[in-house]
N, C-alpha and C. Protein backbone atom coordinates (compact mmCIF):
# COMPACT_ATOMS: atom_id res chain seq x y z
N UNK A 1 -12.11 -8.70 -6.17
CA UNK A 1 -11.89 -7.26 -6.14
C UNK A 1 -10.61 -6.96 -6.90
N UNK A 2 -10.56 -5.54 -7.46
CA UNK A 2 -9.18 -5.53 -7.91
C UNK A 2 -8.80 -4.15 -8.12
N UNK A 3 -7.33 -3.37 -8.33
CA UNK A 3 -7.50 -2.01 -8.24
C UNK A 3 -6.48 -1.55 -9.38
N UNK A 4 -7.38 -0.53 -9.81
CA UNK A 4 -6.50 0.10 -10.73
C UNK A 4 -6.28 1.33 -11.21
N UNK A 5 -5.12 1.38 -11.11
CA UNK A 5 -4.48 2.75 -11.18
C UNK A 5 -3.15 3.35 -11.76
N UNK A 6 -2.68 4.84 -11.23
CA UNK A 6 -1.20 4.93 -12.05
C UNK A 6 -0.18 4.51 -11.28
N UNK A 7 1.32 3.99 -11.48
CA UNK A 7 1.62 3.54 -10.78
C UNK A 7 2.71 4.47 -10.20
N UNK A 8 3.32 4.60 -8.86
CA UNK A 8 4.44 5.59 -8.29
C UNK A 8 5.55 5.00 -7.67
N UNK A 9 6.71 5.19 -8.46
CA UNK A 9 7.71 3.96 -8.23
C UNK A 9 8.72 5.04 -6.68
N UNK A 10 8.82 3.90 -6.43
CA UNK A 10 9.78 4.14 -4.89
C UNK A 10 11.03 3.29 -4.96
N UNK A 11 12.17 3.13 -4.54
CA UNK A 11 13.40 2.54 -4.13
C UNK A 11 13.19 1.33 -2.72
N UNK A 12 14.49 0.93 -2.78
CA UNK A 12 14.23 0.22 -1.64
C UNK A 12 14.42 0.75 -0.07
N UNK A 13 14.07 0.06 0.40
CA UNK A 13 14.10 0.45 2.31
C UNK A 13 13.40 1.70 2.33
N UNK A 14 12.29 1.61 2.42
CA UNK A 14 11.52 3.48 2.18
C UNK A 14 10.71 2.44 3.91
N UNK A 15 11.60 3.28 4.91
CA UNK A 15 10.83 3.29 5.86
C UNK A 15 9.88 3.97 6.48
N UNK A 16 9.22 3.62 7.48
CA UNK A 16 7.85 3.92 8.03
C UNK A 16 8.14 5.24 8.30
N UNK A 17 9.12 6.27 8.71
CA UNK A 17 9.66 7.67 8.70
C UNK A 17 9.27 8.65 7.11
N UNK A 18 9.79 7.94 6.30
CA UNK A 18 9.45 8.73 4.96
C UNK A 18 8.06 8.36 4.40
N UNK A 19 7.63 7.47 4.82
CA UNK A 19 6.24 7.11 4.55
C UNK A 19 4.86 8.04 4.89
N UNK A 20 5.28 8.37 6.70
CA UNK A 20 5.18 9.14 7.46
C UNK A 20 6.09 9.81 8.47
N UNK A 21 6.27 10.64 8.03
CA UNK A 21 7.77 11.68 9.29
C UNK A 21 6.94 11.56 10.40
N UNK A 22 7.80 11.07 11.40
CA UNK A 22 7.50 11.28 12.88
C UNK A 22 6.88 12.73 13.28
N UNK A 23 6.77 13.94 12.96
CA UNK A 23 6.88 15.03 13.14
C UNK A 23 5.78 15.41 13.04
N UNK A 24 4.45 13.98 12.67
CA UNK A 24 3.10 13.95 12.07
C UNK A 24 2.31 13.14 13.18
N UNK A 25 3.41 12.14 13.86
CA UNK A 25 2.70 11.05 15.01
C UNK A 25 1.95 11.98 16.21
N UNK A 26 1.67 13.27 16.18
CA UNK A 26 0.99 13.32 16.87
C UNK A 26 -0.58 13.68 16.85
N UNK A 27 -0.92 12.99 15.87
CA UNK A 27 -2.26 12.82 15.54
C UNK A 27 -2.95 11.65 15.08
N UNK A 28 -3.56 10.45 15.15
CA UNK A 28 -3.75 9.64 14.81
C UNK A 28 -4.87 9.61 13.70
N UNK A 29 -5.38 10.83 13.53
CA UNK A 29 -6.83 10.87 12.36
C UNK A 29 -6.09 10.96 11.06
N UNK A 30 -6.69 9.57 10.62
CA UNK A 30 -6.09 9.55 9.12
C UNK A 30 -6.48 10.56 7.92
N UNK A 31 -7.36 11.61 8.04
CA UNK A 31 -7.01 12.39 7.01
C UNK A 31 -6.02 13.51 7.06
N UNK A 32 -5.74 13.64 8.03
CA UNK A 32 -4.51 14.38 8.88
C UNK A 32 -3.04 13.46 8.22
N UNK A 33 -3.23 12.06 8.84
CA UNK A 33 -2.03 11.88 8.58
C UNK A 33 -2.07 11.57 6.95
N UNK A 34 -2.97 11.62 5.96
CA UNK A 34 -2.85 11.89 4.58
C UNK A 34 -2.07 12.41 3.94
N UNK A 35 -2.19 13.84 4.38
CA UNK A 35 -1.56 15.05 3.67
C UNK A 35 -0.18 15.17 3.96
N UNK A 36 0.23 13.96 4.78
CA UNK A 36 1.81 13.91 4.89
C UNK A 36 2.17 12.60 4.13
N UNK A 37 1.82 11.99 3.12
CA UNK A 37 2.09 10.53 2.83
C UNK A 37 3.22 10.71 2.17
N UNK A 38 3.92 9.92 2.29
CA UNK A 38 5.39 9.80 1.50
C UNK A 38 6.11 10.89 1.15
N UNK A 39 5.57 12.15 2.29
CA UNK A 39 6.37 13.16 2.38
C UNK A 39 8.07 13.35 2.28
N UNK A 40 8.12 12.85 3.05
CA UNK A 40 9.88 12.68 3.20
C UNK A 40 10.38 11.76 2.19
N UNK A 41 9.71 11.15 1.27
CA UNK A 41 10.70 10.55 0.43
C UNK A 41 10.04 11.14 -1.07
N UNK A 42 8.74 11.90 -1.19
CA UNK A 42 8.52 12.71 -2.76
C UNK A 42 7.55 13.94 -2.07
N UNK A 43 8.46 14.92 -1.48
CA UNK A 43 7.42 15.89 -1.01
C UNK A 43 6.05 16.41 -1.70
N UNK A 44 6.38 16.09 -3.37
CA UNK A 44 4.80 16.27 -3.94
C UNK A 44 3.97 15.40 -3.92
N UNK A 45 4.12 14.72 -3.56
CA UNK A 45 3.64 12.83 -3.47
C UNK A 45 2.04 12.98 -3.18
N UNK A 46 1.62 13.62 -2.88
CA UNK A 46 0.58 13.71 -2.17
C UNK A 46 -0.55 15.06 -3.22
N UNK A 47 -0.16 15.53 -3.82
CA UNK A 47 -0.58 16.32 -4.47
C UNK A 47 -0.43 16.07 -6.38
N UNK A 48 0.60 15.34 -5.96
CA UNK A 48 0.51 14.33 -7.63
C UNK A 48 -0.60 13.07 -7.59
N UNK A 49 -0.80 12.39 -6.77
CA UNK A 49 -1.11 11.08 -6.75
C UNK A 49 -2.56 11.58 -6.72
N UNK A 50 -3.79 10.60 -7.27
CA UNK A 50 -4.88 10.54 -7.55
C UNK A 50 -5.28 9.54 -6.74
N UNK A 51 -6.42 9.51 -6.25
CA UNK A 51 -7.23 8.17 -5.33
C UNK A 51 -7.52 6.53 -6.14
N UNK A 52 -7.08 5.87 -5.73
CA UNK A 52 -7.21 4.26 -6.62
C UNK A 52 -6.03 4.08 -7.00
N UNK A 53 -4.72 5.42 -7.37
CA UNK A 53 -3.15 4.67 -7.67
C UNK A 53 -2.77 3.59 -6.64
N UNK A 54 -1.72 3.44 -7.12
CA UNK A 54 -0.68 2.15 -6.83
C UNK A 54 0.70 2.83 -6.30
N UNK A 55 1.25 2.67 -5.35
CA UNK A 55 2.73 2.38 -4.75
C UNK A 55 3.34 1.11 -5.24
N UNK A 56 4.35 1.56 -5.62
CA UNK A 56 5.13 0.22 -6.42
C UNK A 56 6.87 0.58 -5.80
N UNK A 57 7.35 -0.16 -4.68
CA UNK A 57 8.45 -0.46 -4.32
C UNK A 57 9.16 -1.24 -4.36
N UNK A 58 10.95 -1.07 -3.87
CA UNK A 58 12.06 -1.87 -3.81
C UNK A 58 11.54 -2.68 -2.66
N UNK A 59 12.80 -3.53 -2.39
CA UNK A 59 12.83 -4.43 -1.17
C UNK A 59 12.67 -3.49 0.03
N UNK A 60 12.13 -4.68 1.34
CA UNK A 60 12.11 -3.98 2.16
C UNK A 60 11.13 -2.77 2.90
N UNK A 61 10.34 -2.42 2.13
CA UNK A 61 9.16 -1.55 2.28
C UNK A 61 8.50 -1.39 3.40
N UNK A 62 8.41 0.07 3.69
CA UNK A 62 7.61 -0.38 5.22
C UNK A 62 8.67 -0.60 6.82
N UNK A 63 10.27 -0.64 6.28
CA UNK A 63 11.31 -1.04 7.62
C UNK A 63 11.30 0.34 8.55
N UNK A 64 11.13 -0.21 9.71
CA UNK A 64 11.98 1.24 10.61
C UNK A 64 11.23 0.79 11.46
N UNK A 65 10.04 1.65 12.39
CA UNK A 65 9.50 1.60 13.58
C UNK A 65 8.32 0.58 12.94
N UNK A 66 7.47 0.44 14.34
CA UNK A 66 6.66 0.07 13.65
C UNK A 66 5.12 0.39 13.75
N UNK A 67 5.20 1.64 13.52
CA UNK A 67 3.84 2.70 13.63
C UNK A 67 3.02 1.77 12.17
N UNK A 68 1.68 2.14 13.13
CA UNK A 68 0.17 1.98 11.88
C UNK A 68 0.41 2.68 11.35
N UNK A 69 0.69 3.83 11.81
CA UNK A 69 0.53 5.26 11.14
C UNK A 69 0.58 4.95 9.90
N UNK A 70 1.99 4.30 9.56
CA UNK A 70 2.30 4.19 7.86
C UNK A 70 1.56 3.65 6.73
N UNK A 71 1.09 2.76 7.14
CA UNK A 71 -0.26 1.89 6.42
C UNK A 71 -1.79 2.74 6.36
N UNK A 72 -2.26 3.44 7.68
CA UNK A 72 -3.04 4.18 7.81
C UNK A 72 -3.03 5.60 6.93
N UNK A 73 -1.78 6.20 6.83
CA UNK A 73 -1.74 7.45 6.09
C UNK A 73 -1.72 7.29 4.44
N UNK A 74 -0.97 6.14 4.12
CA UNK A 74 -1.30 4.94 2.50
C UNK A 74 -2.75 5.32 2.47
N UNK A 75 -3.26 4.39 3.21
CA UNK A 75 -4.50 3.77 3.00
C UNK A 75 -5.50 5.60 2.44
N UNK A 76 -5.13 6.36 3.60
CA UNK A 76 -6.47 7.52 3.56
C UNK A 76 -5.82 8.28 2.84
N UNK A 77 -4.71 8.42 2.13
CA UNK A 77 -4.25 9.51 0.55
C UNK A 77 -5.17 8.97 -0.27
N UNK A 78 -5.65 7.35 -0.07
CA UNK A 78 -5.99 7.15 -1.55
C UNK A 78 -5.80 6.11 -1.84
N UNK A 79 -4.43 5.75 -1.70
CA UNK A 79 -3.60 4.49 -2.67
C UNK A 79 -4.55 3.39 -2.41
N UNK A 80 -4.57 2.66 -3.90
CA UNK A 80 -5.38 1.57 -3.58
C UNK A 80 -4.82 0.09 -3.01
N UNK A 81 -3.56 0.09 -3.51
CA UNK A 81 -2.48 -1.24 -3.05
C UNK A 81 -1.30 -0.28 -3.46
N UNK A 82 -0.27 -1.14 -2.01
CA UNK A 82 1.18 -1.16 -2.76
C UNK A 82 1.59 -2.54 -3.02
N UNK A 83 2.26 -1.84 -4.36
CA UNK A 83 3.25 -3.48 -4.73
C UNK A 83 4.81 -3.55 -3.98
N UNK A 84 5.17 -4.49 -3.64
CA UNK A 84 6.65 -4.13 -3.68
C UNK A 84 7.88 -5.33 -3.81
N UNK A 85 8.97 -5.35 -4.19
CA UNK A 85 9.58 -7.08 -4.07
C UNK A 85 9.52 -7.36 -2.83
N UNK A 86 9.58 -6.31 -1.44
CA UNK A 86 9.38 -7.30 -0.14
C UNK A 86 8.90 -5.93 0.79
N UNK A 87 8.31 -6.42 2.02
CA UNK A 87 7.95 -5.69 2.87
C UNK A 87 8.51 -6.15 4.28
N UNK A 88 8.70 -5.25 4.96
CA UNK A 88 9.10 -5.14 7.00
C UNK A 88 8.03 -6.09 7.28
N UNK A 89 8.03 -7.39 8.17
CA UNK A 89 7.26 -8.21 8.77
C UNK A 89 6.17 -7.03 9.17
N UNK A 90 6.53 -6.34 10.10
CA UNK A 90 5.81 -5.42 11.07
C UNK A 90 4.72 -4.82 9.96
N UNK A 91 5.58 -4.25 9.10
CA UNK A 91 4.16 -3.46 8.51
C UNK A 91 3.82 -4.51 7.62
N UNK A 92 3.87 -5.72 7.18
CA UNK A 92 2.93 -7.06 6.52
C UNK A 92 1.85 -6.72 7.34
N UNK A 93 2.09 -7.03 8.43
CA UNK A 93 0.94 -7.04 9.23
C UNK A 93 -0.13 -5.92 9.76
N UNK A 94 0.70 -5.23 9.81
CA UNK A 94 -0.15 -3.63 10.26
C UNK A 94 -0.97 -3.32 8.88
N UNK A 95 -0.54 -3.31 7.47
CA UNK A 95 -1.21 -3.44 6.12
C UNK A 95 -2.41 -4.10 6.40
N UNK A 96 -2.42 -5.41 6.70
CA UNK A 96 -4.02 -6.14 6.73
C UNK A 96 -4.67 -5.57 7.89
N UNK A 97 -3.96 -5.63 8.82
CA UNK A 97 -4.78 -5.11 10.03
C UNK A 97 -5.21 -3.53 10.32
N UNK A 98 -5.13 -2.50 8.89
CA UNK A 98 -5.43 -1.47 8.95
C UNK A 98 -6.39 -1.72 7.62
N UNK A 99 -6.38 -2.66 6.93
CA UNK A 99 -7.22 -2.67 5.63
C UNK A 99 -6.15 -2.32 4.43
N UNK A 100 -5.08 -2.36 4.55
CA UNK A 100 -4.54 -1.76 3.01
C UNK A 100 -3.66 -3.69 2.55
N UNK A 101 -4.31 -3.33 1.14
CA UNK A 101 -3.91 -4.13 0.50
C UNK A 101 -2.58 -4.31 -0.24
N UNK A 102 -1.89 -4.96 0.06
CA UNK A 102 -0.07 -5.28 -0.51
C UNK A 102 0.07 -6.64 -1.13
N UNK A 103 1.39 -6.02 -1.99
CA UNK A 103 1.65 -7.65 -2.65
C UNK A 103 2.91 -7.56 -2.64
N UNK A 104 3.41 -8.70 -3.11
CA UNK A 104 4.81 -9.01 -3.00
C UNK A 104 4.96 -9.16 -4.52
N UNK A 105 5.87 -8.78 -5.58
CA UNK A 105 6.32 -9.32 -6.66
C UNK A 105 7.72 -8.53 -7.49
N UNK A 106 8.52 -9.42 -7.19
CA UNK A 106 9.76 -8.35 -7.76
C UNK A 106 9.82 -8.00 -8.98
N UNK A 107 9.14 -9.49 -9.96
CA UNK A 107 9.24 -9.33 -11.33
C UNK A 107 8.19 -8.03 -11.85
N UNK A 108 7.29 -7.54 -11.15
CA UNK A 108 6.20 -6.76 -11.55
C UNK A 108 6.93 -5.60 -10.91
N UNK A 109 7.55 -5.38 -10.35
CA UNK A 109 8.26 -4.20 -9.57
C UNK A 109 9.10 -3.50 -10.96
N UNK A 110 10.36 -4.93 -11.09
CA UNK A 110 11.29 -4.13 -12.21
C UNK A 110 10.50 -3.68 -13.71
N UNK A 111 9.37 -4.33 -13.38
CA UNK A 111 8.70 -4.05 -15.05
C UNK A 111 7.58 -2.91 -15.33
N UNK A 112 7.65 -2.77 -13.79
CA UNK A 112 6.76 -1.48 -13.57
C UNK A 112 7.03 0.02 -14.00
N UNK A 113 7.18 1.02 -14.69
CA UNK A 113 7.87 2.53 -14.82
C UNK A 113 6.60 3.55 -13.90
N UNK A 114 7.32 4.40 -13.25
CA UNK A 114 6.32 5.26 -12.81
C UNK A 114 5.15 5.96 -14.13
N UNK A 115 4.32 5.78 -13.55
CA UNK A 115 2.94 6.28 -14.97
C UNK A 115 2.72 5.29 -15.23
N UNK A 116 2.91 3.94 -15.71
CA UNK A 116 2.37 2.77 -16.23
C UNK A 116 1.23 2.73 -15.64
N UNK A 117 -0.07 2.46 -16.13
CA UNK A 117 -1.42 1.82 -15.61
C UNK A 117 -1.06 0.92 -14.93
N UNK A 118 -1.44 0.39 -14.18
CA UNK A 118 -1.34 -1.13 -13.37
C UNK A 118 -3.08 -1.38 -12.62
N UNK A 119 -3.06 -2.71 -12.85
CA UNK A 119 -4.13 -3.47 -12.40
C UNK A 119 -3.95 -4.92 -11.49
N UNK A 120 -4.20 -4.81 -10.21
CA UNK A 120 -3.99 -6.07 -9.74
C UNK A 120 -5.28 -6.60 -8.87
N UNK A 121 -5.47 -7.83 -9.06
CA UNK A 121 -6.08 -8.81 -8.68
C UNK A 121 -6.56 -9.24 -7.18
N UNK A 122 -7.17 -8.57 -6.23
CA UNK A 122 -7.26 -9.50 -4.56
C UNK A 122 -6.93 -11.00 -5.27
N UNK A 123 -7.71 -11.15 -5.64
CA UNK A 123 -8.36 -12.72 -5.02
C UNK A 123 -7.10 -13.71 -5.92
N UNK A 124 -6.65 -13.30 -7.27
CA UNK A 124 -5.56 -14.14 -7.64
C UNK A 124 -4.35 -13.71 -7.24
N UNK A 125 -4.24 -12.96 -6.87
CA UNK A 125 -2.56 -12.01 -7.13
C UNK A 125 -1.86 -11.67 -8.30
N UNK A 126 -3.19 -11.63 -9.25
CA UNK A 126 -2.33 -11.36 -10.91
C UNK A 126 -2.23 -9.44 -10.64
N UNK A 127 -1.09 -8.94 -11.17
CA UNK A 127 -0.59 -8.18 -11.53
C UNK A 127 -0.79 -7.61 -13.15
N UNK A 128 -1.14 -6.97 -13.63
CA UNK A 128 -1.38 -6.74 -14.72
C UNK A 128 -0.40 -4.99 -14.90
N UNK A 129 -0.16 -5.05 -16.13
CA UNK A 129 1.07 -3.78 -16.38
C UNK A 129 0.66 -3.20 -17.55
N UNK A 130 -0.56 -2.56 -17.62
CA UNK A 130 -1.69 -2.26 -18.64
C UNK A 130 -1.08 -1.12 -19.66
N UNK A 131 -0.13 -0.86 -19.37
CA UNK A 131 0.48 0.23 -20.00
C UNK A 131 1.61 -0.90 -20.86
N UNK A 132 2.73 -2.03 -20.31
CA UNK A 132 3.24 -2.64 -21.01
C UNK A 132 2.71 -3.92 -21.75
N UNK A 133 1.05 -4.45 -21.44
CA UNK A 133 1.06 -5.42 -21.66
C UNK A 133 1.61 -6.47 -20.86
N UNK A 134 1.82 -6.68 -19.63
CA UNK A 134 2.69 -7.93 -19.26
C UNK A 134 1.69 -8.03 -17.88
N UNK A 135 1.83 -9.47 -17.72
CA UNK A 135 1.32 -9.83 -16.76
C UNK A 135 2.27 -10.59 -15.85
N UNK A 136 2.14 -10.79 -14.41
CA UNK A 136 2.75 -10.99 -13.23
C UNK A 136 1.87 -11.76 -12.16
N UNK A 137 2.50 -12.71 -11.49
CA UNK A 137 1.48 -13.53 -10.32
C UNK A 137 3.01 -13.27 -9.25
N UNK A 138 1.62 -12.97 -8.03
CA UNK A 138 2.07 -12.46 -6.75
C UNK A 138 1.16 -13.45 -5.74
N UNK A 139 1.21 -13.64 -4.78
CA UNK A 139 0.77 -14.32 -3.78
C UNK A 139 -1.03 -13.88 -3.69
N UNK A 140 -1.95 -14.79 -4.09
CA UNK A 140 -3.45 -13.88 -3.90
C UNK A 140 -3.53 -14.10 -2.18
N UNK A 141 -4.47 -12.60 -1.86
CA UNK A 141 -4.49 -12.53 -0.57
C UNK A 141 -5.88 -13.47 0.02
N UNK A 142 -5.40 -13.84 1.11
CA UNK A 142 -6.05 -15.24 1.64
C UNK A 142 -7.54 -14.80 2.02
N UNK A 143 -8.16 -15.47 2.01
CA UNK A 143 -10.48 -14.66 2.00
C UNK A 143 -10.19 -14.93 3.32
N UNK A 144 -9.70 -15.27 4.35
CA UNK A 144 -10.19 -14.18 5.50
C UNK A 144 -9.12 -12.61 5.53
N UNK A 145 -8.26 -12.59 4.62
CA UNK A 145 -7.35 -11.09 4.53
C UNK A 145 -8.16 -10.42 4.03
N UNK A 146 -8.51 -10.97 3.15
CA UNK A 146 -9.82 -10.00 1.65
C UNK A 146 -10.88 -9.34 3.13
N UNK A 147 -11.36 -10.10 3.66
CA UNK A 147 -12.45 -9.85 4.55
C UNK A 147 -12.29 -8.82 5.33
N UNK A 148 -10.44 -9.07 5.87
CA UNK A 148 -10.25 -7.64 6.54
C UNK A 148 -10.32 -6.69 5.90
N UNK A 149 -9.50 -6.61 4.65
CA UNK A 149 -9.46 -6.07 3.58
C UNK A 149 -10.80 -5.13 3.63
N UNK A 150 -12.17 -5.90 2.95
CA UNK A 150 -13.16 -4.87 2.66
C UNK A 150 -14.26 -4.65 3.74
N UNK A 151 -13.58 -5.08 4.84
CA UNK A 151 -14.35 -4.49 6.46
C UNK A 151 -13.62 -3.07 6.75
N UNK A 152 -12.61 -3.15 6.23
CA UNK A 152 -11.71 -1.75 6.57
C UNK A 152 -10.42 -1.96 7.73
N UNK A 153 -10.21 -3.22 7.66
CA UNK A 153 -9.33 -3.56 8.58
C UNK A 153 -9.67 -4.34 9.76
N UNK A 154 -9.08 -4.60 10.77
CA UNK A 154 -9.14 -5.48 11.93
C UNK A 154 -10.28 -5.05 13.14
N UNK A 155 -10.22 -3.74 13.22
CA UNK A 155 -10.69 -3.16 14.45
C UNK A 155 -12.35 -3.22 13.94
N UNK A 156 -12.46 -3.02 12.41
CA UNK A 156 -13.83 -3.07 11.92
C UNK A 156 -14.39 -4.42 11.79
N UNK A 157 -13.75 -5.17 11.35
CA UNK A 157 -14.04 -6.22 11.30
C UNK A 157 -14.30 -7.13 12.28
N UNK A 158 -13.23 -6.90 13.72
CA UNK A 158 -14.13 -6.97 15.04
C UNK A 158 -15.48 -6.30 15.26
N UNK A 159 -15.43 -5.01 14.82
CA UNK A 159 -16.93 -4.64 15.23
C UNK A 159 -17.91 -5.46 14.82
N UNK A 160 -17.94 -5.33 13.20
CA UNK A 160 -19.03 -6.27 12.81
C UNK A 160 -19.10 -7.66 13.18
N UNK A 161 -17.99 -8.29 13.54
CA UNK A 161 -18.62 -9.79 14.46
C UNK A 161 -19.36 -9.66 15.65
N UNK A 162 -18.57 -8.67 15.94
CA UNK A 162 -19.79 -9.10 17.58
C UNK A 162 -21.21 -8.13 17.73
N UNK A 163 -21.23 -7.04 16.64
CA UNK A 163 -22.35 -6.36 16.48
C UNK A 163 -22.75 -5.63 17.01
């Protein structure tokens, strides 16, 4: 699988607050929490961005509480993956276990400009920078992640095992 799109550059430490403002947690339906995505850190964010882009961040990505919310409201704007040089343990995990796909790569981060095309890889972790020409390897995500991945996450992917 692989996704491609424009890319929307962020800084580092963009926590789960600017991702999603608390001021939104009281709804858990992700097209709700959509229309607030990365509100607090590009209030147009959500009205610029097209379905299949890319989030491309600093270190750290994802730190603060550790609400789904943040991964969940990603996931239903649209975005198809974020890249970033590092992510909050907490949301590593809340990412697969909500279905949104992340990578780790710093070198593809600094080489990234907001607008660049970008194309990246599930299954290898190649990074592609279609706008500069350059290519990048990131960690490929592991085939039972992929699985969560295109079940839609954890809770689905329980469903369909036990049927």
């Amino acid at each position: 699988m692989k996704f491609k799109g424009k890319a929307w550059k962020f800084g580092a430490d963009i926590d789960t607050d600017q991702i999603i403002p608390a001021r939104y947690l009281n709804t858990s339906d992700p097209k709700e929490l959509a229309k607030h995505c990365m509100e607090d850190a590009d209030p147009d964010f959500i009205k610029k961005m097209k379905p299949g882009d890319i989030i491309v961040a600093g270190k750290n990505f994802g730190c603060g509480s550790s609400r789904e919310h943040a991964p969940i409201s990603i996931k239903a704007a649209g975005i198809s993956c974020v890249i970033a040089k590092s992510f909050a343990r907490i949301f590593y995990r809340n990412s697969f276990n909500m279905g949104l796909p992340i990578f780790e790569s710093p070198a593809a981060v600094d080489s990234i400009a907001e607008g660049d095309e970008v194309e990246v890889h599930m299954d290898t972790g190649r990074i592609v920078n279609l706008t500069k020409n350059k290519t990048f390897d990131s960690q490929p995500i592991p085939p039972f992640m992929q699985e969560l991945i295109s079940t839609g996450g954890l809770m689905e992917w329980v469903k369909k095992k036990i049927g």
